[in-house]
Protein backbone atom coordinates (compact mmCIF):
# COMPACT_ATOMS: atom_id res chain seq x y z
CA UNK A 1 99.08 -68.62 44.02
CA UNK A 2 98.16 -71.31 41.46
CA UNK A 3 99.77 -70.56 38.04
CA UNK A 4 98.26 -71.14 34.77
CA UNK A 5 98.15 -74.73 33.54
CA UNK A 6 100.87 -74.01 30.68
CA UNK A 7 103.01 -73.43 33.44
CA UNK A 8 102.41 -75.82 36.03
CA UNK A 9 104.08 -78.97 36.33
CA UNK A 10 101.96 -81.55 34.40
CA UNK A 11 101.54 -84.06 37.27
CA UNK A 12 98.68 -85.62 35.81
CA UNK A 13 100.78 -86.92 33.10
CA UNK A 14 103.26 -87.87 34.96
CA UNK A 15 101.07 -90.07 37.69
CA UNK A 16 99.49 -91.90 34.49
CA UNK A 17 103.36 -92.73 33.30
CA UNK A 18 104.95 -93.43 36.50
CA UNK A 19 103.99 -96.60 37.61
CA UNK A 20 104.94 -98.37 34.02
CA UNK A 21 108.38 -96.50 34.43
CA UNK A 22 109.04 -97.72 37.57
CA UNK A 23 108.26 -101.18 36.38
CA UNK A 24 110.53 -100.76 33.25
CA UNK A 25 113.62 -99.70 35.35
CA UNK A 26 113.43 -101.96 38.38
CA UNK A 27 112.65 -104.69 35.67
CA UNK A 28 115.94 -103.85 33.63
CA UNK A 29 117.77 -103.65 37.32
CA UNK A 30 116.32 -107.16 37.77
CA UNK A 31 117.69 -108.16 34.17
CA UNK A 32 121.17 -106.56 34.85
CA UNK A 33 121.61 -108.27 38.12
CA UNK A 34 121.07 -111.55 36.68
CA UNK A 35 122.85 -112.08 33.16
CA UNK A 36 124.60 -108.66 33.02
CA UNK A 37 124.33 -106.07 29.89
CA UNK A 38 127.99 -105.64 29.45
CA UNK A 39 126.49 -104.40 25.61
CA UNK A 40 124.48 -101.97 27.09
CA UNK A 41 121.55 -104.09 24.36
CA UNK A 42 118.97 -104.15 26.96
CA UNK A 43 119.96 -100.07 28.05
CA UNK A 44 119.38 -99.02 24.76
CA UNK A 45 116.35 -100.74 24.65
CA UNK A 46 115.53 -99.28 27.92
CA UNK A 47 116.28 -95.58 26.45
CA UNK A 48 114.27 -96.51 23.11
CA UNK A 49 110.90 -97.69 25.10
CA UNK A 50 110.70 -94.44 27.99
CA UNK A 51 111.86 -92.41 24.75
CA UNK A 52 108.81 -93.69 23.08
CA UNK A 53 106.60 -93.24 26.23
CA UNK A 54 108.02 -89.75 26.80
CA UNK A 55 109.59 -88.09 23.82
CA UNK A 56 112.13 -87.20 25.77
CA UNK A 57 116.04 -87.55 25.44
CA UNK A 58 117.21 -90.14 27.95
CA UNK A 59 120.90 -89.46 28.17
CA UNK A 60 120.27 -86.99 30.66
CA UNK A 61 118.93 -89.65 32.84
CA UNK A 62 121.33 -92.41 35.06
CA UNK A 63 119.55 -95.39 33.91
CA UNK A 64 122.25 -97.60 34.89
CA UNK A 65 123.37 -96.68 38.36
CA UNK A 66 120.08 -95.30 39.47
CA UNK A 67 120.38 -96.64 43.09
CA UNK A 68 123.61 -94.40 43.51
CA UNK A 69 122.10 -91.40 43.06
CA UNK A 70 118.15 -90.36 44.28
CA UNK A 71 116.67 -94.33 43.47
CA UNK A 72 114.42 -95.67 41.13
CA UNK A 73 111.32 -94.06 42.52
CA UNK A 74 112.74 -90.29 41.79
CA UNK A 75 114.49 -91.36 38.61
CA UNK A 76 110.66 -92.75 37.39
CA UNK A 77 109.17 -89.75 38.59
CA UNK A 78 111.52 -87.16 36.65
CA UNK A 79 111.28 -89.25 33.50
CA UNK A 80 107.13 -89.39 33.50
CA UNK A 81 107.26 -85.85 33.92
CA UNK A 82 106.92 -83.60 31.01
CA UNK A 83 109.90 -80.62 30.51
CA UNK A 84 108.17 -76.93 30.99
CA UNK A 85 107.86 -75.41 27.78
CA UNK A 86 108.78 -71.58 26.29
CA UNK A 87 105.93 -69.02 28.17
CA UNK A 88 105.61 -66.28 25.58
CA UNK A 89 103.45 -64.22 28.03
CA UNK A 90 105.00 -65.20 31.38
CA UNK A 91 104.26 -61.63 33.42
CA UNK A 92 106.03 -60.74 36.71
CA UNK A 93 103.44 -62.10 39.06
CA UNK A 94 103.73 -65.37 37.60
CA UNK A 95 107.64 -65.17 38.04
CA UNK A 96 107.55 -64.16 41.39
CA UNK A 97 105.49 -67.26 42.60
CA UNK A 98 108.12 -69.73 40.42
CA UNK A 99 111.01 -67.88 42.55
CA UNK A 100 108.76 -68.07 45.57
CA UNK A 101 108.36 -71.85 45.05
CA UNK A 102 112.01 -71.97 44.89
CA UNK A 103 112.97 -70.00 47.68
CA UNK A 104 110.52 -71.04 50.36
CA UNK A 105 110.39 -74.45 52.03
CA UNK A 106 106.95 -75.44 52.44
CA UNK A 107 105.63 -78.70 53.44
CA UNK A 108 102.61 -79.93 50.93
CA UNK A 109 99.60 -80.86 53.28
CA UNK A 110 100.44 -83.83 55.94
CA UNK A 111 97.33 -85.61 55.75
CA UNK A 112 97.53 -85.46 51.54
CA UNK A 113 98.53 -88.64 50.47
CA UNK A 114 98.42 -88.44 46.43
CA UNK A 115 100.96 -88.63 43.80
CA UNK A 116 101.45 -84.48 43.81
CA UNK A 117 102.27 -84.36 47.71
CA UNK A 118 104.75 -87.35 47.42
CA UNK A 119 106.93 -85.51 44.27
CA UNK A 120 106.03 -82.31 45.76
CA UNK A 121 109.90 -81.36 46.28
CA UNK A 122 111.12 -82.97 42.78
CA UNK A 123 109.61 -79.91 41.29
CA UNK A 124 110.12 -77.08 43.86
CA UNK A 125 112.61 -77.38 46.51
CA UNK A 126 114.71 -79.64 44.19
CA UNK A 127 113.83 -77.15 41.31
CA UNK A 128 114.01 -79.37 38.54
CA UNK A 129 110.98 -78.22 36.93
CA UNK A 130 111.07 -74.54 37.62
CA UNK A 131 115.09 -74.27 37.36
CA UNK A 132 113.92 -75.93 33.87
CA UNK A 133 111.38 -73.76 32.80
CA UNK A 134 113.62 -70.47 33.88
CA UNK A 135 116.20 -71.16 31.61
CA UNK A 136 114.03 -71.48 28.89
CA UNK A 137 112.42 -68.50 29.66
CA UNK A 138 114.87 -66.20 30.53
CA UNK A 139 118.23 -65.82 28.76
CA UNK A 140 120.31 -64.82 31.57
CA UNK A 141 118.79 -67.20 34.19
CA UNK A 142 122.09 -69.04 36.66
CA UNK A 143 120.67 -70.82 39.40
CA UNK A 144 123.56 -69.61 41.11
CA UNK A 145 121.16 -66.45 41.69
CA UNK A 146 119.62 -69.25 44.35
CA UNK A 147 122.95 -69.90 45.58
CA UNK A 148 125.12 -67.91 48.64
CA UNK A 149 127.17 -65.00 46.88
CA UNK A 150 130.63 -63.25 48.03
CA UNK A 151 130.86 -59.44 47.34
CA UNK A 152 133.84 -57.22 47.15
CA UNK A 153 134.81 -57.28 50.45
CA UNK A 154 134.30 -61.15 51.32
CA UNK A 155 131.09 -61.43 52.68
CA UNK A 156 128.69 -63.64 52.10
CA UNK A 157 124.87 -62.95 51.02
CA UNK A 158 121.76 -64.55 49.41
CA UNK A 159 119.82 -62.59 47.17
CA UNK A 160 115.96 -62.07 48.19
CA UNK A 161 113.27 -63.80 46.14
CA UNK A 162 112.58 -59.85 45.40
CA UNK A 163 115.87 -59.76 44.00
CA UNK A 164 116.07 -62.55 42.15
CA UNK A 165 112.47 -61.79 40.42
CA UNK A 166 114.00 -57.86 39.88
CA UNK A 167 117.57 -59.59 38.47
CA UNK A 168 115.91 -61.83 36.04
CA UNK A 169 112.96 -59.58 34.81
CA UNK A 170 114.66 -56.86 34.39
CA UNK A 171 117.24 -58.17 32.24
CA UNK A 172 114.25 -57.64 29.39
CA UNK A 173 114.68 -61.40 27.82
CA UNK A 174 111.92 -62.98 28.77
């Protein structure tokens, strides 16, 4: 099921930032690895320019240690991509096929080759995006609801997409 465009991770946007992301991080790796920014001058910088491009906060991001975590490539891709917003009207069918997106593992078409297949996961198996947009959306979301659960007696469960969609819906605070 395709989802309205409100909801929908903006990859459009993203594929017309990325590349000149990219180049500003691997260039201040570049600058780092030669003469150092024990001042964090040229970070700031850094911050100031993809704030610019982006309007979003950077300290959430690893600008700095990028190649210990996911690499540059992800790190460009999360920062070009614009945050979900607050879905006034978000209905149940539409929630169902964000859980399904985050429940399912499904491999974007092989023979695809464009920006969307590549980040495919970054916004669905990853849930980034979606985990995102849920919290915004719904008061009581945990992505722990995603996660293996104990019950009383000590066994382990995972919830269904059914009854994740049921948990979070019917909590009314959407």
């Amino acid at each position: 099921m395709e989802l309205r465009k409100e909801i929908e991770p903006q990859f459009n946007i993203a594929e017309d930032r990325y590349s000149h992301i990219l180049r500003l991080i691997l260039d201040y790796a570049d600058y780092c690895e030669k003469t150092g920014d024990e001042q964090s001058i040229e970070y700031k910088k850094l911050e100031a320019k993809l704030h610019l491009i982006t309007g979003k906060e950077m300290s959430s991001f690893n600008l700095w240690e990028w190649w210990e975590e996911e690499g540059a490539e992800n790190l460009a891709f999360d920062i070009s991509l614009p945050d979900p917003g607050r879905i006034n009207d978000l209905n149940k069918k539409e929630l169902t096929e964000i859980v399904r997106r985050l429940t399912r593992f499904e491999l974007p078409d092989e023979k695809e080759n464009s920006f969307n297949a590549t980040f495919y996961f970054r916004t669905t198996a990853s849930g980034r995006y979606f985990d995102k947009l849920l919290k915004l959306n719904f008061k009581t979301y945990n992505q722990k609801l995603f996660l293996r659960q104990k019950d009383k007696s000590g066994n382990y469960f995972e919830y269904t997409s059914e009854e994740i969609v049921e948990k979070l819906w019917n909590n009314g605070d959407h």
